[in-house]
C-alpha atoms as a PDB file:
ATOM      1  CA  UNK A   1       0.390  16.475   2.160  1.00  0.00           C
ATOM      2  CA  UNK A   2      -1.684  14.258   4.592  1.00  0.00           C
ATOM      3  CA  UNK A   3      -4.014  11.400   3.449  1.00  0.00           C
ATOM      4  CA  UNK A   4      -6.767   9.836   5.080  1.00  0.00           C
ATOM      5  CA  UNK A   5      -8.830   6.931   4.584  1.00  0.00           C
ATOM      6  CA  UNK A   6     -12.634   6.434   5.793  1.00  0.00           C
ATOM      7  CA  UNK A   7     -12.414   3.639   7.927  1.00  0.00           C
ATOM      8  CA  UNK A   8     -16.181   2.930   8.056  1.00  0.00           C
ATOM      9  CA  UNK A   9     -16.437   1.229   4.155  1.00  0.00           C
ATOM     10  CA  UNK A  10     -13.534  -1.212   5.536  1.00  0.00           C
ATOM     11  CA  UNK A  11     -15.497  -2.379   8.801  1.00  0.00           C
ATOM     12  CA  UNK A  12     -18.608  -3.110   6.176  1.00  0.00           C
ATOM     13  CA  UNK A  13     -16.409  -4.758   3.584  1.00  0.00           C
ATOM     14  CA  UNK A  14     -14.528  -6.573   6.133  1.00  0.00           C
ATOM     15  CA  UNK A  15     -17.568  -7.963   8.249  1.00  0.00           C
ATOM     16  CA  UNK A  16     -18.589  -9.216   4.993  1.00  0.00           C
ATOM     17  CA  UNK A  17     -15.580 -10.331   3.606  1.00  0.00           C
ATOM     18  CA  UNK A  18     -15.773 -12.585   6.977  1.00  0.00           C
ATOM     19  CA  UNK A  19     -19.300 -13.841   6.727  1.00  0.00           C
ATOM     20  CA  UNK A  20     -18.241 -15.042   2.692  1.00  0.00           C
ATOM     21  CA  UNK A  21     -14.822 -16.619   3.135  1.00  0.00           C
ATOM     22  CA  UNK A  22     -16.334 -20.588   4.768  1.00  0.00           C
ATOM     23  CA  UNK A  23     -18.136 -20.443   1.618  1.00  0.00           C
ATOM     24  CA  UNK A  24     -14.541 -19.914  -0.896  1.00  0.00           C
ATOM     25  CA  UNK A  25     -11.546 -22.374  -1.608  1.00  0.00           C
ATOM     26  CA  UNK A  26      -9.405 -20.061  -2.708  1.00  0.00           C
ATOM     27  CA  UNK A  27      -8.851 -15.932  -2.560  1.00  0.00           C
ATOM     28  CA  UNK A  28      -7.977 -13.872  -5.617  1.00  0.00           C
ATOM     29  CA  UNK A  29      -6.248 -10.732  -4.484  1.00  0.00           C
ATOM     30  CA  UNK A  30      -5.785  -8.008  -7.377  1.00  0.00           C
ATOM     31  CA  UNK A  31      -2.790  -5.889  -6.556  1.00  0.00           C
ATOM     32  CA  UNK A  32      -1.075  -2.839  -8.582  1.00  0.00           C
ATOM     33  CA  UNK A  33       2.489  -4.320 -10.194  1.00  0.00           C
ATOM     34  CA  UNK A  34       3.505  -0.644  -9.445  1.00  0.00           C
ATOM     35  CA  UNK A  35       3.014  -0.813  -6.062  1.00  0.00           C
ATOM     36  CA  UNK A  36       2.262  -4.557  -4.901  1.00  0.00           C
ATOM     37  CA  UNK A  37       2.314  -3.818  -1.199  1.00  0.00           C
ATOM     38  CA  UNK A  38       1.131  -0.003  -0.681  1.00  0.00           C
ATOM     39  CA  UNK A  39      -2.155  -1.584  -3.125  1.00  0.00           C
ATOM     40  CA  UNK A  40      -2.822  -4.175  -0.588  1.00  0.00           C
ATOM     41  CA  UNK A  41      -5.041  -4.488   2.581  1.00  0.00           C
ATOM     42  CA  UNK A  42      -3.311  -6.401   5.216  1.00  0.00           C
ATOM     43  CA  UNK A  43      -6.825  -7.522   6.419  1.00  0.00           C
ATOM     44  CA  UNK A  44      -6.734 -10.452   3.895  1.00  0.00           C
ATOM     45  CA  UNK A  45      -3.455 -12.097   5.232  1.00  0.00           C
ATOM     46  CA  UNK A  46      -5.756 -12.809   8.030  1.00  0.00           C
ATOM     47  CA  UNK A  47      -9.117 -13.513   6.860  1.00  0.00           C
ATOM     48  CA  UNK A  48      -7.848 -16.020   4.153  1.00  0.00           C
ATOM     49  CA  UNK A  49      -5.318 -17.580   6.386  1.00  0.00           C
ATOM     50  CA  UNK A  50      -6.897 -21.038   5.844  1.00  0.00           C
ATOM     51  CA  UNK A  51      -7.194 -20.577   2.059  1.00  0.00           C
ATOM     52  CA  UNK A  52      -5.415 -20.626  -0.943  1.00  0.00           C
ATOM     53  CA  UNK A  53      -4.226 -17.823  -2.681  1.00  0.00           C
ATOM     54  CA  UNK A  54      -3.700 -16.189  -5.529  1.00  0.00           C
ATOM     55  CA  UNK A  55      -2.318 -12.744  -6.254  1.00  0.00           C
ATOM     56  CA  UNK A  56      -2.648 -11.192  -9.707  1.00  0.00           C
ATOM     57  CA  UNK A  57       0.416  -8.558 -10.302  1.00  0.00           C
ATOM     58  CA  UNK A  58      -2.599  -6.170 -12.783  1.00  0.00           C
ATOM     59  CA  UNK A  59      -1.440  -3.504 -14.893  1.00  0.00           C
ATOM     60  CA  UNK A  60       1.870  -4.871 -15.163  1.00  0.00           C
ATOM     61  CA  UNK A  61       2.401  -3.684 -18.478  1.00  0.00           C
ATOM     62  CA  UNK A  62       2.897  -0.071 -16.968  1.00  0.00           C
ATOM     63  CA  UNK A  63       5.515  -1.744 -14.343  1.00  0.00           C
ATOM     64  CA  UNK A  64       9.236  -2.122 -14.982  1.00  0.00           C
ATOM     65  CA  UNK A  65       9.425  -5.453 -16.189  1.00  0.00           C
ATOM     66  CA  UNK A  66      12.586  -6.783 -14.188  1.00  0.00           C
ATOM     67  CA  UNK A  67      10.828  -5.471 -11.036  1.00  0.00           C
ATOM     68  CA  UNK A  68       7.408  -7.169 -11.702  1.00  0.00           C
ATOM     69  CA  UNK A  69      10.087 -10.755 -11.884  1.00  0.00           C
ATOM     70  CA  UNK A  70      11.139  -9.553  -8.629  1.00  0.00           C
ATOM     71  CA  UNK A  71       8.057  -8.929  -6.928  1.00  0.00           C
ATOM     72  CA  UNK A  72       6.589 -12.522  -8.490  1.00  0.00           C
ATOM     73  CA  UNK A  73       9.407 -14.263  -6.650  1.00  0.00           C
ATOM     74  CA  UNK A  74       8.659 -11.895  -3.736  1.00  0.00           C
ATOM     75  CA  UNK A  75       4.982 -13.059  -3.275  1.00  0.00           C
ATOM     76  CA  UNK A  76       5.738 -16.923  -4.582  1.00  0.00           C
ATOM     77  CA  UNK A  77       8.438 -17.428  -1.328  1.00  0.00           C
ATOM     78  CA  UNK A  78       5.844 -16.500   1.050  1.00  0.00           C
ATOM     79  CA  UNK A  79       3.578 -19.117  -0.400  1.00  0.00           C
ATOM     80  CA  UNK A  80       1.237 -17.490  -2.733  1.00  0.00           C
ATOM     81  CA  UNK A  81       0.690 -18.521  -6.575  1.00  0.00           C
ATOM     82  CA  UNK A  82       1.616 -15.397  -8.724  1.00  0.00           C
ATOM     83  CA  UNK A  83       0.221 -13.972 -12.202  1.00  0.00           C
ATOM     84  CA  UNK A  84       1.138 -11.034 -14.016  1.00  0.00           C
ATOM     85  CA  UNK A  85      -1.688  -9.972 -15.830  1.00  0.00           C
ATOM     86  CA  UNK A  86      -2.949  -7.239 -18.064  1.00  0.00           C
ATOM     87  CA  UNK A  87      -6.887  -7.778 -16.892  1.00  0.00           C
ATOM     88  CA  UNK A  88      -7.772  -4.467 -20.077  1.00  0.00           C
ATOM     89  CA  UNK A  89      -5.931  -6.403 -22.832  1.00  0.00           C
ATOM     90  CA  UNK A  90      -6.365  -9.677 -21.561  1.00  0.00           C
ATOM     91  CA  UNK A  91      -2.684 -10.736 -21.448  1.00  0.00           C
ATOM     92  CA  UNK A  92      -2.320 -13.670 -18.428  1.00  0.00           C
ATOM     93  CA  UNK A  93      -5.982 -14.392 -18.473  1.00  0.00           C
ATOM     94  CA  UNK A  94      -5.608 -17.386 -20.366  1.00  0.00           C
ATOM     95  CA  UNK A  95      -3.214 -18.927 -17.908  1.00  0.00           C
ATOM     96  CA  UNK A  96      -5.681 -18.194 -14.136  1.00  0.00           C
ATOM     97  CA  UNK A  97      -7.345 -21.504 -14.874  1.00  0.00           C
ATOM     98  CA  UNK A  98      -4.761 -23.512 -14.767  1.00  0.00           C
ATOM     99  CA  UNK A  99      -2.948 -21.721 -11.934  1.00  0.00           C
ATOM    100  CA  UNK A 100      -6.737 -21.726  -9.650  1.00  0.00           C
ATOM    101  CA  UNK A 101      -6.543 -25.604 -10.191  1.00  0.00           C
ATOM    102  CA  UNK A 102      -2.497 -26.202  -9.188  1.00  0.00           C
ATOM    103  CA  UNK A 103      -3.522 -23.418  -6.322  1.00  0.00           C
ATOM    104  CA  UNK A 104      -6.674 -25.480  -5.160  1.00  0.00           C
ATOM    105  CA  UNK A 105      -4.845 -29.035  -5.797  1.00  0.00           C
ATOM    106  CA  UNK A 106      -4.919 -29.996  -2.207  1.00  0.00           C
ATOM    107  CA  UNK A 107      -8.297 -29.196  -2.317  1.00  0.00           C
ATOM    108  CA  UNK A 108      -9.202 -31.180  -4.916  1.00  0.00           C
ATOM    109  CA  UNK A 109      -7.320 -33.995  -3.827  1.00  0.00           C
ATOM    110  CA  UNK A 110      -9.339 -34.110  -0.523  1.00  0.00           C
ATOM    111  CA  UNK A 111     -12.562 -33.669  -2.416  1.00  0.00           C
ATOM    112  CA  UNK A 112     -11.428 -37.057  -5.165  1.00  0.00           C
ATOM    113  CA  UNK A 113     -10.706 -39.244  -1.783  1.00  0.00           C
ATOM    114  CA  UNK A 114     -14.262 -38.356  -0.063  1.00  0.00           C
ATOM    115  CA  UNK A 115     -16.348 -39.053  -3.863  1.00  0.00           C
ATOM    116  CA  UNK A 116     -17.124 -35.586  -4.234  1.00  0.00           C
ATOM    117  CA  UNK A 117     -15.505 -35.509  -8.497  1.00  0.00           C
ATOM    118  CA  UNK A 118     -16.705 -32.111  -9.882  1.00  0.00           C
ATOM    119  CA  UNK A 119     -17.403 -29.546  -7.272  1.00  0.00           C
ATOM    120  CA  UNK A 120     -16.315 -26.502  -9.028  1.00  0.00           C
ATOM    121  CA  UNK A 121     -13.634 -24.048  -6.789  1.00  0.00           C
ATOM    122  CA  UNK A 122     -14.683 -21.431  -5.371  1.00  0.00           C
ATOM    123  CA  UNK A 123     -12.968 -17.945  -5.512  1.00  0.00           C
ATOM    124  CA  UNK A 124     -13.489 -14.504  -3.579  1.00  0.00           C
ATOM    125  CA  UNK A 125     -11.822 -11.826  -5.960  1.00  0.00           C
ATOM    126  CA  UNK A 126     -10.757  -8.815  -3.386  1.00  0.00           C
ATOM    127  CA  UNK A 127      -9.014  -5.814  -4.038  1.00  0.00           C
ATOM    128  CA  UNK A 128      -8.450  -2.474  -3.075  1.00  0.00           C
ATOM    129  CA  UNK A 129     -10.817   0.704  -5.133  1.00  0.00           C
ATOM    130  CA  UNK A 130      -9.154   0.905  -8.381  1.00  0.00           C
ATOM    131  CA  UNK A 131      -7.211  -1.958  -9.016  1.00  0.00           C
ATOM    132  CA  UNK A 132      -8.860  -3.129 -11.862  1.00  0.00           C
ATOM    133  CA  UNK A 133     -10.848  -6.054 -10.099  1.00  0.00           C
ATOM    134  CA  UNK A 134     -14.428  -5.228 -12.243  1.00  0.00           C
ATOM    135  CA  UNK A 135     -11.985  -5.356 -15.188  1.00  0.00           C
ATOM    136  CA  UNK A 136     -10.427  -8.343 -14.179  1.00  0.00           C
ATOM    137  CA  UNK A 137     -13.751  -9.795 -13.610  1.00  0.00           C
ATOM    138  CA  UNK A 138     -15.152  -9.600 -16.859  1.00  0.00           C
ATOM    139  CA  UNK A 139     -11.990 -10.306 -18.983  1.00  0.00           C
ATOM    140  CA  UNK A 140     -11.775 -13.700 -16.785  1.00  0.00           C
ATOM    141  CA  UNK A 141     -15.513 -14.466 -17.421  1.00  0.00           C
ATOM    142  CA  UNK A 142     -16.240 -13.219 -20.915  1.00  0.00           C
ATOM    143  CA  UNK A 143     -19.290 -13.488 -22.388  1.00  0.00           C
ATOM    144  CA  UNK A 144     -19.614 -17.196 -21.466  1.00  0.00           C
ATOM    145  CA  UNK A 145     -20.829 -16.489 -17.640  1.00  0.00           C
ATOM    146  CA  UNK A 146     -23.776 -17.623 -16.022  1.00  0.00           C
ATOM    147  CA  UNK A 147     -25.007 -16.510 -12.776  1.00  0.00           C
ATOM    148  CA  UNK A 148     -25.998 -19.307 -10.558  1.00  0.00           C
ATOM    149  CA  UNK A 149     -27.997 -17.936  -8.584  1.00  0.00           C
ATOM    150  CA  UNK A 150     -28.339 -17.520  -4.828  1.00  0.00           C
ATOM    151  CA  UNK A 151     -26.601 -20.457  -2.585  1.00  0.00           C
ATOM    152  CA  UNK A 152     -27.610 -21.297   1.024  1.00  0.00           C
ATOM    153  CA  UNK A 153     -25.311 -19.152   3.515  1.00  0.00           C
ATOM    154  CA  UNK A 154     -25.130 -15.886   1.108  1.00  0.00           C
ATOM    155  CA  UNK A 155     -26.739 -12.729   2.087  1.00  0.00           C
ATOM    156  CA  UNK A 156     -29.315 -12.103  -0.306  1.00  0.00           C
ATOM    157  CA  UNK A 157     -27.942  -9.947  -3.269  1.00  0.00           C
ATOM    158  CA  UNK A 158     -24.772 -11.836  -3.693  1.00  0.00           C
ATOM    159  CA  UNK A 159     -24.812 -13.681  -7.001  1.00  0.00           C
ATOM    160  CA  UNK A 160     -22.241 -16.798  -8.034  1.00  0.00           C
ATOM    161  CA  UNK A 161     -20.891 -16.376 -11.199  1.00  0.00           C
ATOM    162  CA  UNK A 162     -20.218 -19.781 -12.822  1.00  0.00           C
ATOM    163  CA  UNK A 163     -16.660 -19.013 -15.238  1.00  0.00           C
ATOM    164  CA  UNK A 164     -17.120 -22.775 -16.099  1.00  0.00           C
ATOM    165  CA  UNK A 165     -17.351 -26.456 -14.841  1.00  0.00           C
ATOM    166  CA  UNK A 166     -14.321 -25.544 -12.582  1.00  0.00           C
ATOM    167  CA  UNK A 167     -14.681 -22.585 -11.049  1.00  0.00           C
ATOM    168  CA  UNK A 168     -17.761 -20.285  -9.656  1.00  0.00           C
ATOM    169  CA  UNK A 169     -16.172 -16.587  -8.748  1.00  0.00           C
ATOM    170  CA  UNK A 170     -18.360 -14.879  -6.005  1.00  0.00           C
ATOM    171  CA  UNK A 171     -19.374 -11.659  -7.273  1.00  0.00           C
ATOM    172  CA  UNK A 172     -18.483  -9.254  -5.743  1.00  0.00           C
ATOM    173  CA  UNK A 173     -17.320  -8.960  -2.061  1.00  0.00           C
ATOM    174  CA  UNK A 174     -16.844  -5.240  -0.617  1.00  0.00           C
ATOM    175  CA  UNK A 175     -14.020  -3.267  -1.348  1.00  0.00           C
ATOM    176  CA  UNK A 176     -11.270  -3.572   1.399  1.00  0.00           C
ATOM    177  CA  UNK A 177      -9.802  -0.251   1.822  1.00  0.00           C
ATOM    178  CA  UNK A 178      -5.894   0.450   2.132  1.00  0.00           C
ATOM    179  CA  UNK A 179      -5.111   0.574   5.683  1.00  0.00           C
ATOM    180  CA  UNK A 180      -1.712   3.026   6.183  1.00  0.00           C
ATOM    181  CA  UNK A 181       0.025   4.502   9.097  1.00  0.00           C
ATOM    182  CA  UNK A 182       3.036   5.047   6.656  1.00  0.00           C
ATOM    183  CA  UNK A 183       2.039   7.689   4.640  1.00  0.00           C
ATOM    184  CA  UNK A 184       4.311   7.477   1.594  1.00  0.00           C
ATOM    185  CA  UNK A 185       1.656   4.735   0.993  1.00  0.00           C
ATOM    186  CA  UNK A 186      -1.049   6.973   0.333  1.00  0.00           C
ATOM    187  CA  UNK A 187       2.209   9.155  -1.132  1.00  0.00           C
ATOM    188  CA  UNK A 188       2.024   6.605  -3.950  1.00  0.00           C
ATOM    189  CA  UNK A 189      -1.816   5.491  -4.429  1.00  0.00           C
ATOM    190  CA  UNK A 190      -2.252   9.103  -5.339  1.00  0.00           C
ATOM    191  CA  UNK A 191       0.380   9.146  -8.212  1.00  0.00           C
ATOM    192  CA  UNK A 192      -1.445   6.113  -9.245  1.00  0.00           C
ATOM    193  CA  UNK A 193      -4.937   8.020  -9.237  1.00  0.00           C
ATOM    194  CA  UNK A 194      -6.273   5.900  -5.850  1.00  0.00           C
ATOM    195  CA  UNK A 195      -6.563   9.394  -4.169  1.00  0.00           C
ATOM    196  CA  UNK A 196      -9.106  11.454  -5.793  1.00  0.00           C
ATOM    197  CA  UNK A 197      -7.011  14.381  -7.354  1.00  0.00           C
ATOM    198  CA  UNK A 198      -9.573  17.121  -6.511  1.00  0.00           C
ATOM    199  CA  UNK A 199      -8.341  16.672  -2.594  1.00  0.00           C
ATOM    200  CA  UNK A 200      -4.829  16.704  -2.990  1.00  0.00           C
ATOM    201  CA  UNK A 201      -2.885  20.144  -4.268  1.00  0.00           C
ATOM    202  CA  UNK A 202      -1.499  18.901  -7.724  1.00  0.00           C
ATOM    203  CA  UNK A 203       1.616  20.589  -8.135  1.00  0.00           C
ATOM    204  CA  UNK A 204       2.590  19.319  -4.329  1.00  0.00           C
ATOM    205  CA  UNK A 205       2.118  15.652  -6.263  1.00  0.00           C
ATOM    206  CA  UNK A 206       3.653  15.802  -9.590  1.00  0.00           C
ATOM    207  CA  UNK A 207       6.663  17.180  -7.456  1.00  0.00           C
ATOM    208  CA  UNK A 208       7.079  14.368  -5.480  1.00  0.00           C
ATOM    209  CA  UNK A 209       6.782  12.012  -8.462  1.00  0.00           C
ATOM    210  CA  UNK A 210       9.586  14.454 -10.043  1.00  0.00           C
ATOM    211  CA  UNK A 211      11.548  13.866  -7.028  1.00  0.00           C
ATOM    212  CA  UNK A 212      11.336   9.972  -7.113  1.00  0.00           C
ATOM    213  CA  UNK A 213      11.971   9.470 -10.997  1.00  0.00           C
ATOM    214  CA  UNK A 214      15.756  11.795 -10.437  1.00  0.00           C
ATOM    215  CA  UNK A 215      16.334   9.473  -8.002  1.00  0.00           C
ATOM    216  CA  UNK A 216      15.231   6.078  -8.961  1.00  0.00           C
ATOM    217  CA  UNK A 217      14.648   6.095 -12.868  1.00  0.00           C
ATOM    218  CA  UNK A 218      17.400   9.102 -13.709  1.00  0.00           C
ATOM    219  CA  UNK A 219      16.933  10.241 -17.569  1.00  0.00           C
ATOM    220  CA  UNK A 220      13.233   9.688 -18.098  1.00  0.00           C
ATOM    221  CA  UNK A 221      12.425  13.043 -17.207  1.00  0.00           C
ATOM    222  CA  UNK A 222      15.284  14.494 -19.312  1.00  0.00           C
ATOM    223  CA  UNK A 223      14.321  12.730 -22.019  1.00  0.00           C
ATOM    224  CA  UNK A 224      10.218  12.538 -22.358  1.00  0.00           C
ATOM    225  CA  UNK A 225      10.547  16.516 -21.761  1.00  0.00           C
ATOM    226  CA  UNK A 226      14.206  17.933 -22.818  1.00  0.00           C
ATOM    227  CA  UNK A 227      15.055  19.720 -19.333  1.00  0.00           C
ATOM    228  CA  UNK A 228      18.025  19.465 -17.141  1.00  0.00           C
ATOM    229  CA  UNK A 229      16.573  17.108 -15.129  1.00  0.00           C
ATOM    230  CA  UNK A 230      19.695  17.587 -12.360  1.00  0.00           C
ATOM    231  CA  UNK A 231      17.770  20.976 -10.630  1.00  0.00           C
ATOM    232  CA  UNK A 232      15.463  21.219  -8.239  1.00  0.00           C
ATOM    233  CA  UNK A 233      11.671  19.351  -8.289  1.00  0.00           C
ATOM    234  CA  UNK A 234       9.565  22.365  -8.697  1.00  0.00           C
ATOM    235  CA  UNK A 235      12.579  24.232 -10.911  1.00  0.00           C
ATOM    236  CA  UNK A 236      11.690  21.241 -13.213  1.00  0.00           C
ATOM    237  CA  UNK A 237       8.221  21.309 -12.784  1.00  0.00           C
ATOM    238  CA  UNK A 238       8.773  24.787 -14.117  1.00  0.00           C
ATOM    239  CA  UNK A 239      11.052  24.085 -16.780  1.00  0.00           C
ATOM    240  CA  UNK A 240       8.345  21.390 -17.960  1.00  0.00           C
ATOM    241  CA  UNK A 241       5.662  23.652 -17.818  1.00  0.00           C
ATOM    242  CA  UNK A 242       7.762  26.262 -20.178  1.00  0.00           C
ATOM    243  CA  UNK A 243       8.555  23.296 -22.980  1.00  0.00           C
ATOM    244  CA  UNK A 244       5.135  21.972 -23.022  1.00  0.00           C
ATOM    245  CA  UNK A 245       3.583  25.561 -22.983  1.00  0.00           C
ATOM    246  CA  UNK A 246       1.298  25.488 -19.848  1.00  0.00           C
ATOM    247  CA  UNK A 247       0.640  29.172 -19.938  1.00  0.00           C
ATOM    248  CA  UNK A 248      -1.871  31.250 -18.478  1.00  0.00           C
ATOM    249  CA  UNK A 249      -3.021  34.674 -19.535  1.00  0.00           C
ATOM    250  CA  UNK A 250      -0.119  36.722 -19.236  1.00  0.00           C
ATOM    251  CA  UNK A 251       2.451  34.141 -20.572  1.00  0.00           C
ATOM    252  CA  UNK A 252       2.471  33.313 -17.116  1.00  0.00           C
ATOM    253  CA  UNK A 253       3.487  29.431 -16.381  1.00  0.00           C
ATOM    254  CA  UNK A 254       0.482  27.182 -15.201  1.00  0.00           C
ATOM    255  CA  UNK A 255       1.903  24.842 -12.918  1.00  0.00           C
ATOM    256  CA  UNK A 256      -1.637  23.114 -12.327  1.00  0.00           C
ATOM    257  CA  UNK A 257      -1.914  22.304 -15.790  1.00  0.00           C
ATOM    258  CA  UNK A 258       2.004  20.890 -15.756  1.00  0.00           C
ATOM    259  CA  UNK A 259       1.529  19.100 -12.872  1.00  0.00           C
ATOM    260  CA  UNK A 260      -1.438  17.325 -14.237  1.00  0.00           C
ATOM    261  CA  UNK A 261       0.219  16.782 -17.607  1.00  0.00           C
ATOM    262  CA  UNK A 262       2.975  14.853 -15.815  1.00  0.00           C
ATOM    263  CA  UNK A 263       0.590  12.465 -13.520  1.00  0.00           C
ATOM    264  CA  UNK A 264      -1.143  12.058 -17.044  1.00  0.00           C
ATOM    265  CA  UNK A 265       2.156  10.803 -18.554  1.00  0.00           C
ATOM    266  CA  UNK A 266       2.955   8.574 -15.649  1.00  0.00           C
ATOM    267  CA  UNK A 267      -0.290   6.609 -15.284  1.00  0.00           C
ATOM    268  CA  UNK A 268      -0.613   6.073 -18.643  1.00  0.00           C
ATOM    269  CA  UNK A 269       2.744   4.870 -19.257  1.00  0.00           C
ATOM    270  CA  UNK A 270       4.103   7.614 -21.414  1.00  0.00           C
ATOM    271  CA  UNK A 271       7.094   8.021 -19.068  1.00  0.00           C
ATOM    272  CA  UNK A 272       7.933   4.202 -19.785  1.00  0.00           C
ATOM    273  CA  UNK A 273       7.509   1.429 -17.206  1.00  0.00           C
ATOM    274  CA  UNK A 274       8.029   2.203 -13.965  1.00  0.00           C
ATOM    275  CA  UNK A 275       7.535   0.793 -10.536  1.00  0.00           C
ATOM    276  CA  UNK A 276       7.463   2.998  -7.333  1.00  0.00           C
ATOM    277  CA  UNK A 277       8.340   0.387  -4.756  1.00  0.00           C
ATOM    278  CA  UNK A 278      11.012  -2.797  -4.295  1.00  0.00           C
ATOM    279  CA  UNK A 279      10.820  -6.082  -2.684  1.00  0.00           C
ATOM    280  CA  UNK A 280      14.483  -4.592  -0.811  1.00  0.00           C
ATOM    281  CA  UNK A 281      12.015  -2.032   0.420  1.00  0.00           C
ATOM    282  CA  UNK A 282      10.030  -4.693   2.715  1.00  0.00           C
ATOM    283  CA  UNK A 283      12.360  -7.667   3.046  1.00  0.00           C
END
């Protein structure tokens, strides 16, 4: 399976991303706690180099739990403030204010000795297609935000949304694209649902998600579907099709519909929490 990427949306998003980030104190970068570094654009190590940042470990509630410690420890020794959030229940919203002020401290340290006492900070939320930054968004401004309007420097279009007397959020910068040589990184944005599944050949997938849970999470497949789950990936795709009754006309076994049953389970969490890469992996 090959994936590909349309580098023209990232030269747009990234010439823009450029002409926003004099304007912002501090970058929010919304990553998937399954896959911290495959959901990241390495673009925005280098266009918020001077900044602060922040990046939000979303969905974490579908990520094993002592890997999402690891990964927070991970991102936090190379300098970056860290919060696990949930942005479709809400859970860790409450605590981003706080954190954007101890992230922005220097900041507003330097603004306290020149006069300047309530400039709110400013944040560029960035984040690869379908990493929840539209839901993060609105959970972090609720129904109390204002647009402020246009400010001098922005393209026309851009609005400021004002979360409170702190902080303004520029909404919205383009989407940055994933950028991947490797591709076991577009190997696991499509078992996330990143990849559009009508391009990809399903059973192909759920195979190679088959193949990773023997080897890394070893009884969740045995378990969530009663097969021996010691056999080969497409035997079990098979034997999973057969329990679940995928069946075409014919009693035939319809792998489609068991391979898309399985993706189903994993992105929704019904296979339990589970994280498809490691800190080990890139230290």
């Amino acid at each position: 399976m090959h994936f590909q990427w349309y580098p023209g949306h990232m030269t747009k998003a990234k010439r823009m991303m450029q002409e926003n980030i004099k304007l912002i104190d501090l970058v929010i970068e919304l990553v998937d706690a399954r896959l911290p570094m495959s959901s990241r654009n390495p673009d925005i190590d280098e266009l918020g180099k001077q900044k602060a940042r922040l990046i939000l470990l979303n969905k974490s509630d579908l990520a094993d739990d002592r890997c999402n410690e690891e990964w927070e420890n991970f991102f936090k020794e190379k300098g970056f403030s860290v919060v696990k959030v949930n942005s479709k229940k809400g859970n860790g919203i409450k605590s981003i204010q706080s954190v954007i002020q101890e992230a922005c401290k220097e900041k507003i340290e330097r603004d306290r000795k020149r006069g300047i006492l309530n400039r709110p900070v400013r944040a560029m939320v960035v984040g690869i297609p379908n990493v929840g930054k539209s839901t993060f968004i609105n959970a972090l401004a609720g129904k109390a935000c204002t647009k402020t309007g246009n400010k001098p420097g922005v393209t026309k279009g851009k609005q400021w949304i004002r979360l409170n007397k702190q902080v303004e959020l520029l909404d919205t910068p383009g989407i940055l694209w994933p950028k991947f040589e490797d591709q076991i990184v577009g190997l696991r944005l499509a078992f996330i649902g990143s990849i559009k599944d009508e391009i990809l050949n399903s059973q192909e997938l759920a195979a190679e998600l088959i193949s990773f849970l023997q080897e890394k999470y070893t009884g969740i497949l045995a378990e969530k579907y009663e097969i021996d789950e010691q056999q080969d990936k497409y035997v079990c795709l098979e034997e999973i099709a057969k329990k679940r009754h995928c069946l075409v006309r014919g009693n035939e076994l319809d792998l489609d519909k068991a391979a898309r049953l399985v993706l189903d389970d994993f992105r929704n969490g019904r296979l339990g929490k589970i994280t498809l890469e490691f800190p080990q992996d890139y230290s």
